[in-house]
PDB file of N, CA and C in Angstrom:
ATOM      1  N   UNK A   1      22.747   8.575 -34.621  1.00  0.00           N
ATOM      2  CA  UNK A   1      23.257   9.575 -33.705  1.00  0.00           C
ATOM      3  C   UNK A   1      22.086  10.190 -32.924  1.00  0.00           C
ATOM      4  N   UNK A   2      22.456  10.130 -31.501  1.00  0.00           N
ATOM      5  CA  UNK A   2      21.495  11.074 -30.743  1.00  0.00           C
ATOM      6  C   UNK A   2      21.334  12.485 -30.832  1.00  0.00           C
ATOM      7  N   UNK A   3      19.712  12.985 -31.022  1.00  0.00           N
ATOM      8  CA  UNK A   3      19.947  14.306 -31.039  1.00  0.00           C
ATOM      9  C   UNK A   3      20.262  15.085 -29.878  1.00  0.00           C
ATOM     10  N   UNK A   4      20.779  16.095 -29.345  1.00  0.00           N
ATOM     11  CA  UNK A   4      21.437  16.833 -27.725  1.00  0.00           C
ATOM     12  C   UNK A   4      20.250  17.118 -27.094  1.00  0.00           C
ATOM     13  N   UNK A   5      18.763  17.201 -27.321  1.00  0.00           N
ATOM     14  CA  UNK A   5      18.014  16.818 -26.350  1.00  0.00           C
ATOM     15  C   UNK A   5      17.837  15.700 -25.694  1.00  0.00           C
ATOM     16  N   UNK A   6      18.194  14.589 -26.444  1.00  0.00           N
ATOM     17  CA  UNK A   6      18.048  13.048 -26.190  1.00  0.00           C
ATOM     18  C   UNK A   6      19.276  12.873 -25.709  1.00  0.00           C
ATOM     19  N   UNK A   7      20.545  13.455 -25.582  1.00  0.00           N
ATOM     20  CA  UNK A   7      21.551  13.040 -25.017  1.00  0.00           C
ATOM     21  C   UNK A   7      21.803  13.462 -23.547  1.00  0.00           C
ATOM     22  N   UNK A   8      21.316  14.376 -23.383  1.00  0.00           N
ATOM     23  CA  UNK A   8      20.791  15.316 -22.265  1.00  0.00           C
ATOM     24  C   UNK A   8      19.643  14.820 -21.183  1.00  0.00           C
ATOM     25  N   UNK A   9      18.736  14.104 -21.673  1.00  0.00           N
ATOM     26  CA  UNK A   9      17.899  13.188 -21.346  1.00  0.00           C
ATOM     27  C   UNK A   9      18.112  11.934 -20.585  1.00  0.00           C
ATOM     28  N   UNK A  10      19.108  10.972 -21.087  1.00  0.00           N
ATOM     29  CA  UNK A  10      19.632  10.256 -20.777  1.00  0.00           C
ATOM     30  C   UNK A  10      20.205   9.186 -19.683  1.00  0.00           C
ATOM     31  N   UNK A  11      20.946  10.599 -19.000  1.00  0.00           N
ATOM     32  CA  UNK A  11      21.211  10.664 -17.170  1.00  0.00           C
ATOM     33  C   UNK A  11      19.832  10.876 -17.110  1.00  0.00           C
ATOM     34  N   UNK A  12      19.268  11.452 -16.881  1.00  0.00           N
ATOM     35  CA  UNK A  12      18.027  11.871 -16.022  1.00  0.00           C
ATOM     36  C   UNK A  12      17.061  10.430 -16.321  1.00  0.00           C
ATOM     37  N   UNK A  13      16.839   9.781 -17.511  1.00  0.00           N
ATOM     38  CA  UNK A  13      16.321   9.178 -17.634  1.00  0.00           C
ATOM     39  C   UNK A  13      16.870   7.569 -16.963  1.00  0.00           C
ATOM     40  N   UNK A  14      18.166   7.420 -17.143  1.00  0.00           N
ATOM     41  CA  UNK A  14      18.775   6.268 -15.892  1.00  0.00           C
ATOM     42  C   UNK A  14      18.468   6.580 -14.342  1.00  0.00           C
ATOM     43  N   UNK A  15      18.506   7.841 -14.175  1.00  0.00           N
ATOM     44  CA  UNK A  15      17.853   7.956 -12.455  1.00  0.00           C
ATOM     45  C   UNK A  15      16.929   7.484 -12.304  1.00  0.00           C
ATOM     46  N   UNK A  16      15.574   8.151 -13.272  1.00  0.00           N
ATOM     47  CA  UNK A  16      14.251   8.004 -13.312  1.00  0.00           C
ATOM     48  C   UNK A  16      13.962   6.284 -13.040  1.00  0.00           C
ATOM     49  N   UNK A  17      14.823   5.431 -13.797  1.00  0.00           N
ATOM     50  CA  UNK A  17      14.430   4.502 -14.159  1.00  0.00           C
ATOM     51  C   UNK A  17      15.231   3.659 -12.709  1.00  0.00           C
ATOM     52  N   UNK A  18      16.013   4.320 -11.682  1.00  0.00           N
ATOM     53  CA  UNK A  18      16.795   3.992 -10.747  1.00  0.00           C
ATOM     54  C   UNK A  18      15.589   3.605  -9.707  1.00  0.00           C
ATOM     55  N   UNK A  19      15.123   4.937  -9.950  1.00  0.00           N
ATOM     56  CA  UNK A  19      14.081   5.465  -8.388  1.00  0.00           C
ATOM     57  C   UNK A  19      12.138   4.176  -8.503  1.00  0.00           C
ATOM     58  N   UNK A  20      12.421   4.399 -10.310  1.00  0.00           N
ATOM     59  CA  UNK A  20      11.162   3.467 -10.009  1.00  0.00           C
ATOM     60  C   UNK A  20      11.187   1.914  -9.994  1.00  0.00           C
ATOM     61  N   UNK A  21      12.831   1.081 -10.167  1.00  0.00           N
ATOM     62  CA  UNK A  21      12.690   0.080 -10.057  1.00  0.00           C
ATOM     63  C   UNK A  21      13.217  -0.233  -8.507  1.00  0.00           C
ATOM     64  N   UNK A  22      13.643   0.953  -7.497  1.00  0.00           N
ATOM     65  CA  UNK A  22      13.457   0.657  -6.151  1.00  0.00           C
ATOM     66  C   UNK A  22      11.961   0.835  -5.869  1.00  0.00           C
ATOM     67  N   UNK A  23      11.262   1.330  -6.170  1.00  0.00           N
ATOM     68  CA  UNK A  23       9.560   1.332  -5.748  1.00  0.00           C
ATOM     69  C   UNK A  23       8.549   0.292  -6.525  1.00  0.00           C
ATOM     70  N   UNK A  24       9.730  -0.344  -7.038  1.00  0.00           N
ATOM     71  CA  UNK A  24       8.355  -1.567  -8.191  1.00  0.00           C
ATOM     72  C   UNK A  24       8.586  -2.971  -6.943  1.00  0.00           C
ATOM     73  N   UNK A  25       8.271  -2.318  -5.696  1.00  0.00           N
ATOM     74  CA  UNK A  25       7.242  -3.895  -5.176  1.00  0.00           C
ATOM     75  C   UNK A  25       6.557  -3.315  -4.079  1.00  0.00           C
ATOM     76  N   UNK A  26       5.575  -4.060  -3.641  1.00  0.00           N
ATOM     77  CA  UNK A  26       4.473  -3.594  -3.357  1.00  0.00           C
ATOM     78  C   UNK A  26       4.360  -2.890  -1.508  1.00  0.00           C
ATOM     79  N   UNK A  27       5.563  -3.953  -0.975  1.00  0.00           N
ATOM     80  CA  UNK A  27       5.957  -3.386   0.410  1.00  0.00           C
ATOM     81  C   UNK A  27       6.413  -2.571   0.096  1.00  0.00           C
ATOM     82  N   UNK A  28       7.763  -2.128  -0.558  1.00  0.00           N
ATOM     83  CA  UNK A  28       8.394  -1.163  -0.697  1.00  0.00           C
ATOM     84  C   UNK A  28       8.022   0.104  -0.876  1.00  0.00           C
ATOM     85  N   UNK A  29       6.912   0.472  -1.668  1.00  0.00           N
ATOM     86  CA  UNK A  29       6.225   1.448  -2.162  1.00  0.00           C
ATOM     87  C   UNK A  29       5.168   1.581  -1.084  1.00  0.00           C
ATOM     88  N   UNK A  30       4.348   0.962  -0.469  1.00  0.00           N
ATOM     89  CA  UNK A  30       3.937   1.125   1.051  1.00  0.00           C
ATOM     90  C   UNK A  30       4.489   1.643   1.842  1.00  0.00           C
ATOM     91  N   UNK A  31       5.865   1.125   2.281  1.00  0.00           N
ATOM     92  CA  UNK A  31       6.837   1.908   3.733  1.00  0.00           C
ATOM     93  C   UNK A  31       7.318   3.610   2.918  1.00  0.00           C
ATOM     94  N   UNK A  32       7.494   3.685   1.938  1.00  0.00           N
ATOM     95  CA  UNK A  32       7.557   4.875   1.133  1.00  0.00           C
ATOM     96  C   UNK A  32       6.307   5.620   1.555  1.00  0.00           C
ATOM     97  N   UNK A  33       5.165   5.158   1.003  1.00  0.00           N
ATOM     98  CA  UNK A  33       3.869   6.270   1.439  1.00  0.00           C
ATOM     99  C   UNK A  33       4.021   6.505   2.646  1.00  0.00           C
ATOM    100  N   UNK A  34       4.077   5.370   3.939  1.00  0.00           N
ATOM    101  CA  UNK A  34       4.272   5.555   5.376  1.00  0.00           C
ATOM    102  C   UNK A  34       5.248   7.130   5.795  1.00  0.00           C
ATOM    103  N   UNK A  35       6.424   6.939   4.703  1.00  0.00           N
ATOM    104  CA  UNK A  35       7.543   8.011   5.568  1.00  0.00           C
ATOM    105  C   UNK A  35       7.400   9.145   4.554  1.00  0.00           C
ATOM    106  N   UNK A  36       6.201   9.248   3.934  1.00  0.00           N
ATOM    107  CA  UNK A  36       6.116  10.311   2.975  1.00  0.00           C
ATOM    108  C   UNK A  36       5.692  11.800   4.145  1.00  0.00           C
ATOM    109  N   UNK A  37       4.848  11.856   5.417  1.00  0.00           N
ATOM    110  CA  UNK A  37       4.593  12.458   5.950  1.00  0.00           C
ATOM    111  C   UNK A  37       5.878  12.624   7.369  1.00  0.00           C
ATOM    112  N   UNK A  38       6.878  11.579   7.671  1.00  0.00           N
ATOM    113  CA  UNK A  38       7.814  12.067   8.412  1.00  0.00           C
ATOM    114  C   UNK A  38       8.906  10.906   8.904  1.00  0.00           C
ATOM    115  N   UNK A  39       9.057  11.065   9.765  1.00  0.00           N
ATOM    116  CA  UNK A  39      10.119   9.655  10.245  1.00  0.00           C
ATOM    117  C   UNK A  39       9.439   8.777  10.900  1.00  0.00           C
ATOM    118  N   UNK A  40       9.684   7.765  10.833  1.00  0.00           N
ATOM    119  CA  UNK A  40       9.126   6.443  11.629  1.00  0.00           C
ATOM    120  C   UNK A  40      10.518   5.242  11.878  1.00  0.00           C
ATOM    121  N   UNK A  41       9.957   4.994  13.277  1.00  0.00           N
ATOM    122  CA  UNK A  41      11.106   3.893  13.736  1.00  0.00           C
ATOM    123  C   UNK A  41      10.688   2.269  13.065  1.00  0.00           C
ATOM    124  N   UNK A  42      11.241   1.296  13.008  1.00  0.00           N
ATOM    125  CA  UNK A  42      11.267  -0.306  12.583  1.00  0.00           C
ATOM    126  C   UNK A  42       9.923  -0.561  12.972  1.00  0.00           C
ATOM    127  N   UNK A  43       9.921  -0.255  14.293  1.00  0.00           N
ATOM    128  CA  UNK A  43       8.999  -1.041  15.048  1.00  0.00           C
ATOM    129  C   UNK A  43       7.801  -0.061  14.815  1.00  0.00           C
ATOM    130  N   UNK A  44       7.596   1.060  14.558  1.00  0.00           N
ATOM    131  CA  UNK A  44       6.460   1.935  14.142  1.00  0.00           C
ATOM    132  C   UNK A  44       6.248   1.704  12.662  1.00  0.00           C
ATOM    133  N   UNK A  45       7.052   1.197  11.726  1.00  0.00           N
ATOM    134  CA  UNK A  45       6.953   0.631  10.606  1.00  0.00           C
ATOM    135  C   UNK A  45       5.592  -0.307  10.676  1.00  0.00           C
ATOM    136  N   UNK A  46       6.934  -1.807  11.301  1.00  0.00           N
ATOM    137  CA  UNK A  46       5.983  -2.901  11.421  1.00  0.00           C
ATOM    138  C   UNK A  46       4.749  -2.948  11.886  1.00  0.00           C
ATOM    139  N   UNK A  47       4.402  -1.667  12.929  1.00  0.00           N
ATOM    140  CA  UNK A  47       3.157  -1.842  13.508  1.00  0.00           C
ATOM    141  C   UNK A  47       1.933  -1.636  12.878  1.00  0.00           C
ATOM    142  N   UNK A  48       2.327  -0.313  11.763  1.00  0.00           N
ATOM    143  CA  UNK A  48       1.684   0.097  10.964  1.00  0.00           C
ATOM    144  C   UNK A  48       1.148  -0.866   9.972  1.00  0.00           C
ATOM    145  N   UNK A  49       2.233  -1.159   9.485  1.00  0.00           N
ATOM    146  CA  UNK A  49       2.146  -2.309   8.301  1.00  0.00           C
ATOM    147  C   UNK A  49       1.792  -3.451   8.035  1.00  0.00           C
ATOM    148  N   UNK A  50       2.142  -4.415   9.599  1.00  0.00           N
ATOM    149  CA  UNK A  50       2.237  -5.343   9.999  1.00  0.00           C
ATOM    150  C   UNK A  50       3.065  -6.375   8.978  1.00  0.00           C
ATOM    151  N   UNK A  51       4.111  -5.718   8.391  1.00  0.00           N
ATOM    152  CA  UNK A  51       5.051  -6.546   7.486  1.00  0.00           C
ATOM    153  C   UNK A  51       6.194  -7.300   8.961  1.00  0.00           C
ATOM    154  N   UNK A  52       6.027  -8.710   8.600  1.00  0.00           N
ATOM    155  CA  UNK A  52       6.769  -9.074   9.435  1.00  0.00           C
ATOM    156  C   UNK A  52       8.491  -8.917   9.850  1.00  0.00           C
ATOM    157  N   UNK A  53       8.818  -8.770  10.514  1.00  0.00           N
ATOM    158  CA  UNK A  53      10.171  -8.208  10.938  1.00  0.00           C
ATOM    159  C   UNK A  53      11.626  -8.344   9.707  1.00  0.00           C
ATOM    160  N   UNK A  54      11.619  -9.750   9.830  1.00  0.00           N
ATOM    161  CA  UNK A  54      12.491 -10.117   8.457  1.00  0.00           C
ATOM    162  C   UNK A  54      12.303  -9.743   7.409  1.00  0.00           C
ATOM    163  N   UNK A  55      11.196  -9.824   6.908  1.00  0.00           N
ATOM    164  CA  UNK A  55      10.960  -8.914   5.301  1.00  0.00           C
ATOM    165  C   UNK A  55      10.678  -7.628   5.691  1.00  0.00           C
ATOM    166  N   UNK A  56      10.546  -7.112   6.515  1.00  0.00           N
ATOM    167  CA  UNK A  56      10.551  -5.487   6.438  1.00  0.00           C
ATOM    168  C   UNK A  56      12.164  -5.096   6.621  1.00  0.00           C
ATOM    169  N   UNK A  57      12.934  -5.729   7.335  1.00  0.00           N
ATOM    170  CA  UNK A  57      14.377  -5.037   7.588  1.00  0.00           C
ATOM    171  C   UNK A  57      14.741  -5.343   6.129  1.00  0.00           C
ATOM    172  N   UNK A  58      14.746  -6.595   5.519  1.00  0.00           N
ATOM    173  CA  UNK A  58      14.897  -7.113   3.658  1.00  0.00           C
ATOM    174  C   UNK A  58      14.894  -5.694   2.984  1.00  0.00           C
ATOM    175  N   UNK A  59      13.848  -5.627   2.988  1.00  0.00           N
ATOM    176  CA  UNK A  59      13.011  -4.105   2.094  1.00  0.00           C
ATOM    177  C   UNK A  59      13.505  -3.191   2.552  1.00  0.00           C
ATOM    178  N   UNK A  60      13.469  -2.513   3.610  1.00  0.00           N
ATOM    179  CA  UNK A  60      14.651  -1.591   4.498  1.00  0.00           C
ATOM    180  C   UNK A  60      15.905  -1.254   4.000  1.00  0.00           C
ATOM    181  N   UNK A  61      16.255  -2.567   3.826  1.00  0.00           N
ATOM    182  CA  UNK A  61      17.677  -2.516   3.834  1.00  0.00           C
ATOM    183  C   UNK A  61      17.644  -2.576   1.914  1.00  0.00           C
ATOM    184  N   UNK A  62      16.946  -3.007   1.167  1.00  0.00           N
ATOM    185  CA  UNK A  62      16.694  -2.819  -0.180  1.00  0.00           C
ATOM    186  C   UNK A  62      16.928  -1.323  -0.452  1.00  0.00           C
ATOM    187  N   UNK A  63      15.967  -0.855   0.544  1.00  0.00           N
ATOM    188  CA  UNK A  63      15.840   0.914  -0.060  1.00  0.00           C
ATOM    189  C   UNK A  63      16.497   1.941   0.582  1.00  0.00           C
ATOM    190  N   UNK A  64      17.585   1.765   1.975  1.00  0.00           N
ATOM    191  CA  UNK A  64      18.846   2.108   1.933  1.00  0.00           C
ATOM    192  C   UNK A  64      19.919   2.104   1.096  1.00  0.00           C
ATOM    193  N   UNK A  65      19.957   0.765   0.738  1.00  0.00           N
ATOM    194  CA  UNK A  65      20.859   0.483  -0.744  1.00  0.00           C
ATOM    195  C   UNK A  65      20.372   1.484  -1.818  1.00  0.00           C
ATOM    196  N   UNK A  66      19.554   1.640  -2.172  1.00  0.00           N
ATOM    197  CA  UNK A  66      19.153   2.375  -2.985  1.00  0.00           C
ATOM    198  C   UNK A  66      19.351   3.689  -3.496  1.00  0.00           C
ATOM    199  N   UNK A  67      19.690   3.892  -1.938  1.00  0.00           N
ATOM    200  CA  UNK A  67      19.672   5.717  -1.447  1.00  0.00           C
ATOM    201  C   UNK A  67      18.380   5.588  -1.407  1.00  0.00           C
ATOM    202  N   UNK A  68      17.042   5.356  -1.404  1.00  0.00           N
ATOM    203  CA  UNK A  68      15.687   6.038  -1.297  1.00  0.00           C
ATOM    204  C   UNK A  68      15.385   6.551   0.451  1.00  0.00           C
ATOM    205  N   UNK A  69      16.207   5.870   1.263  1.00  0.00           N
ATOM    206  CA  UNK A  69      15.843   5.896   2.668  1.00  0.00           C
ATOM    207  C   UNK A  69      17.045   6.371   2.991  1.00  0.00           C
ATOM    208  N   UNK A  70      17.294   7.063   4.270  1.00  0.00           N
ATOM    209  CA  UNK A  70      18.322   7.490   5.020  1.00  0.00           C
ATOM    210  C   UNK A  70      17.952   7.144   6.450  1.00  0.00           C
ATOM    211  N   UNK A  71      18.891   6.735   7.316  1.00  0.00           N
ATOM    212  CA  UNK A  71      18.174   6.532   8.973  1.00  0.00           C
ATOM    213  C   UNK A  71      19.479   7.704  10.030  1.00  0.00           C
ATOM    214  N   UNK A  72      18.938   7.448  10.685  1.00  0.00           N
ATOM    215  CA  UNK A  72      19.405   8.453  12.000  1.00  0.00           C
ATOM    216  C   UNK A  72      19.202   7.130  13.517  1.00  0.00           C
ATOM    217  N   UNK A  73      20.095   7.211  14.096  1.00  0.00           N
ATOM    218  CA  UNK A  73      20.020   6.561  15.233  1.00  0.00           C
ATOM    219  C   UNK A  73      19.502   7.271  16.299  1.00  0.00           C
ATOM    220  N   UNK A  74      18.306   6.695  17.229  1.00  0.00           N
ATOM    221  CA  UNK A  74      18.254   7.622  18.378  1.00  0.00           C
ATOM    222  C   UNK A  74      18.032   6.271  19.627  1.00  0.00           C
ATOM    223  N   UNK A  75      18.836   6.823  20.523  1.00  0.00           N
ATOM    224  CA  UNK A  75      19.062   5.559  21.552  1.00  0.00           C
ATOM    225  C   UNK A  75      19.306   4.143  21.178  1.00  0.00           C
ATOM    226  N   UNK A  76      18.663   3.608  21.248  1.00  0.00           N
ATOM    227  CA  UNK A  76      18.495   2.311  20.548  1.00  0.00           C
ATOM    228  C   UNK A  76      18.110   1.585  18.935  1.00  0.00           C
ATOM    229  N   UNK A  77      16.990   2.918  19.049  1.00  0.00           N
ATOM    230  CA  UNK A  77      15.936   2.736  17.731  1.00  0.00           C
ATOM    231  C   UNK A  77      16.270   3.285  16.670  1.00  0.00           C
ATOM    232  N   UNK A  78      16.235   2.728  15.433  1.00  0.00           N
ATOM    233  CA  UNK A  78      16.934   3.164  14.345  1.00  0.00           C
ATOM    234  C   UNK A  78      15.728   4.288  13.587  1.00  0.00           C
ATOM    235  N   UNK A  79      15.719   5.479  12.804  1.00  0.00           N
ATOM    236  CA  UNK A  79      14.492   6.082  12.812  1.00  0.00           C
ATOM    237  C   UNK A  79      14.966   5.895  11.052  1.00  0.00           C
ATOM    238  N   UNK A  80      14.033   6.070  10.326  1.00  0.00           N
ATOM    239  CA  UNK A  80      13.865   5.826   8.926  1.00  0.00           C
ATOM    240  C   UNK A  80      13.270   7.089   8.112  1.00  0.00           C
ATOM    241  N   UNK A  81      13.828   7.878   7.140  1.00  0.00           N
ATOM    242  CA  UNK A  81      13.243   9.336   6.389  1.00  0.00           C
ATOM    243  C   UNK A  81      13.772   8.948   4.545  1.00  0.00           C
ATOM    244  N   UNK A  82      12.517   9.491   4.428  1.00  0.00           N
ATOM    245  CA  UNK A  82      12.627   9.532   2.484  1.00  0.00           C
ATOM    246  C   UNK A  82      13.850  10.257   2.265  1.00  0.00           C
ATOM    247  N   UNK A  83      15.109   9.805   1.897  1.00  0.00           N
ATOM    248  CA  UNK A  83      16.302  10.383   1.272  1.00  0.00           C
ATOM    249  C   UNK A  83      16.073  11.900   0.781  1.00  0.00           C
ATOM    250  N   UNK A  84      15.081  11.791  -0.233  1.00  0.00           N
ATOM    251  CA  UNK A  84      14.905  12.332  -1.475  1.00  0.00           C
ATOM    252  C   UNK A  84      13.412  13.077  -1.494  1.00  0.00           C
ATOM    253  N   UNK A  85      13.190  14.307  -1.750  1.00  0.00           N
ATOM    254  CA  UNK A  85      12.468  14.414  -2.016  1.00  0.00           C
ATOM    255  C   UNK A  85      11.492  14.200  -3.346  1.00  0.00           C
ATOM    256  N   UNK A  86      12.207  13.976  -3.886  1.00  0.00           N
ATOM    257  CA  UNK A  86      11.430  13.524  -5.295  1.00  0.00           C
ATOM    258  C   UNK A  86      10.778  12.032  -4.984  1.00  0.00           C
ATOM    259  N   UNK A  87      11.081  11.279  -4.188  1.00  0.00           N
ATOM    260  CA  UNK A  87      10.351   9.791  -3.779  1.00  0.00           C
ATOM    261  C   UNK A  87       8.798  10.247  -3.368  1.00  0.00           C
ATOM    262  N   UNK A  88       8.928  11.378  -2.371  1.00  0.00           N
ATOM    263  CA  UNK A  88       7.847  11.742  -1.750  1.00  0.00           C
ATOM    264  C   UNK A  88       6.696  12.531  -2.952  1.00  0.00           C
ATOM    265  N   UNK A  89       7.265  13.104  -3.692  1.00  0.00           N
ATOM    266  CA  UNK A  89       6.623  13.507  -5.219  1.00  0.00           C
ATOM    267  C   UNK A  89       5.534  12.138  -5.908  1.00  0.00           C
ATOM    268  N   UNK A  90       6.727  11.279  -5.908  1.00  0.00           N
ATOM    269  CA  UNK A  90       6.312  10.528  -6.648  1.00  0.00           C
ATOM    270  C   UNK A  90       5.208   9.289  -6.250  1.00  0.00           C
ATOM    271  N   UNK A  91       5.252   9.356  -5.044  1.00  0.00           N
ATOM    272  CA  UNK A  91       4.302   8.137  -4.210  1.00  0.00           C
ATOM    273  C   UNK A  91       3.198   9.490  -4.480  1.00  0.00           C
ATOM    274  N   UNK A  92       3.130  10.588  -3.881  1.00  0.00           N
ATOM    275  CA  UNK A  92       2.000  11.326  -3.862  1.00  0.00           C
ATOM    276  C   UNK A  92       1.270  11.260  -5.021  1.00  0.00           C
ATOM    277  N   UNK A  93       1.932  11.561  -6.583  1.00  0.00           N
ATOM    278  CA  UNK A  93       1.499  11.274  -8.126  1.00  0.00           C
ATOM    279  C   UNK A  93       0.837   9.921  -8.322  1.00  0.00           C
ATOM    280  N   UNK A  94       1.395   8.605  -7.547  1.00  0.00           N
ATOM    281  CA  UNK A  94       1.019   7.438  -7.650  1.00  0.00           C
ATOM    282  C   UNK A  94      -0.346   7.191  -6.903  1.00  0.00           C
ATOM    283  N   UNK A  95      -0.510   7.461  -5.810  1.00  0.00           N
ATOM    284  CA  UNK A  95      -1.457   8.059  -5.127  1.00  0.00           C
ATOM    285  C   UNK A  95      -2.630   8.631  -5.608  1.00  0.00           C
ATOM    286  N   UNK A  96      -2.298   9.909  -6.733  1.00  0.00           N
ATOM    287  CA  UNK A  96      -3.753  10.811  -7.034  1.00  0.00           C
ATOM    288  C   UNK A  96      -3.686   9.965  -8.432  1.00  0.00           C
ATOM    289  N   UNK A  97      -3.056   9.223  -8.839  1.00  0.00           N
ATOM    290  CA  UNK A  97      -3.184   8.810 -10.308  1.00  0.00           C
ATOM    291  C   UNK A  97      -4.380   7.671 -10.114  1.00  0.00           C
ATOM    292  N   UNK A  98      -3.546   6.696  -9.274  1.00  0.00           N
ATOM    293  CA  UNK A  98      -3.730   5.226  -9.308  1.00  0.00           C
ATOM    294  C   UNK A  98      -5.458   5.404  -7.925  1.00  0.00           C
ATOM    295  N   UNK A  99      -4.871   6.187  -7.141  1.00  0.00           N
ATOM    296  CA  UNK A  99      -6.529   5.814  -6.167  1.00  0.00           C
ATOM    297  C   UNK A  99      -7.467   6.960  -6.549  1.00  0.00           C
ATOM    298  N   UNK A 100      -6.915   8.118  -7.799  1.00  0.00           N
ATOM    299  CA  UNK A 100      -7.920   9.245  -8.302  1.00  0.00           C
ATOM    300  C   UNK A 100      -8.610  10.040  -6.999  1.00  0.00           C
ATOM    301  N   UNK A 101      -7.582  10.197  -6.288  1.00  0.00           N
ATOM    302  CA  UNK A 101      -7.884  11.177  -5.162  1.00  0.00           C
ATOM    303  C   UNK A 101      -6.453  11.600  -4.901  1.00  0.00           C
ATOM    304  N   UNK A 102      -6.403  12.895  -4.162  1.00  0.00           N
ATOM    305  CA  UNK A 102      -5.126  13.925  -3.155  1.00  0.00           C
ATOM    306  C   UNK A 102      -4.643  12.942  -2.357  1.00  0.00           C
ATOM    307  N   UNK A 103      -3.535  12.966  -2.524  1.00  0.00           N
ATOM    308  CA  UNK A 103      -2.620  12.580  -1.605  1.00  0.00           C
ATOM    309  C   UNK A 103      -2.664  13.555  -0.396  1.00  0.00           C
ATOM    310  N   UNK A 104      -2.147  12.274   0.665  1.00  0.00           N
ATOM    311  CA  UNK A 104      -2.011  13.290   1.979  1.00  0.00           C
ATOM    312  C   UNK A 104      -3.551  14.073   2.656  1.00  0.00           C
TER     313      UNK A 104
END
């Protein structure tokens, strides 16, 4: 039997485990740092990134599914923002952990 801290835990711990197996590949977690500071369009993506068109809309469209991304249409151009603020938490943590410097 679970004890009611551990049951309580649980949900939170299936999210947890939601949010980091949308960020376990290596583009993905890139276009994440990219929109950690604001919105960016496809093509301001790719430029940045230089992930080629097809695997960046792939991944895109991976982390829409996800919920991690939300977009907004403006004219033509589709614009791209971190859903969540806790994504933006967590690239920043990955960030001062993994390169041992401040994010941002």
């Amino acid at each position: 039997m679970l004890a009611p801290e551990t049951k309580q835990m649980l949900p939170l711990a299936k999210e947890a485990t939601r949010l980091i197996k949308a960020l376990a590949h290596p583009e993905r977690l890139i276009i994440c740092c990219q929109l950690r500071d604001g919105e960016l369009s496809v093509g301001q993506i790719e430029s940045i990134l230089g992930i080629p068109q097809p695997r960046l809309s792939r991944e895109l469209s991976k982390l829409r599914t996800d919920e991690i991304l939300g977009t907004r249409r403006e004219s033509k151009a589709i614009i791209y923002h971190l859903k969540d603020d806790r994504i933006g938490a967590i690239v920043d943590t990955l960030c001062q952990v993994l390169l041992g410097k401040e994010a941002r």
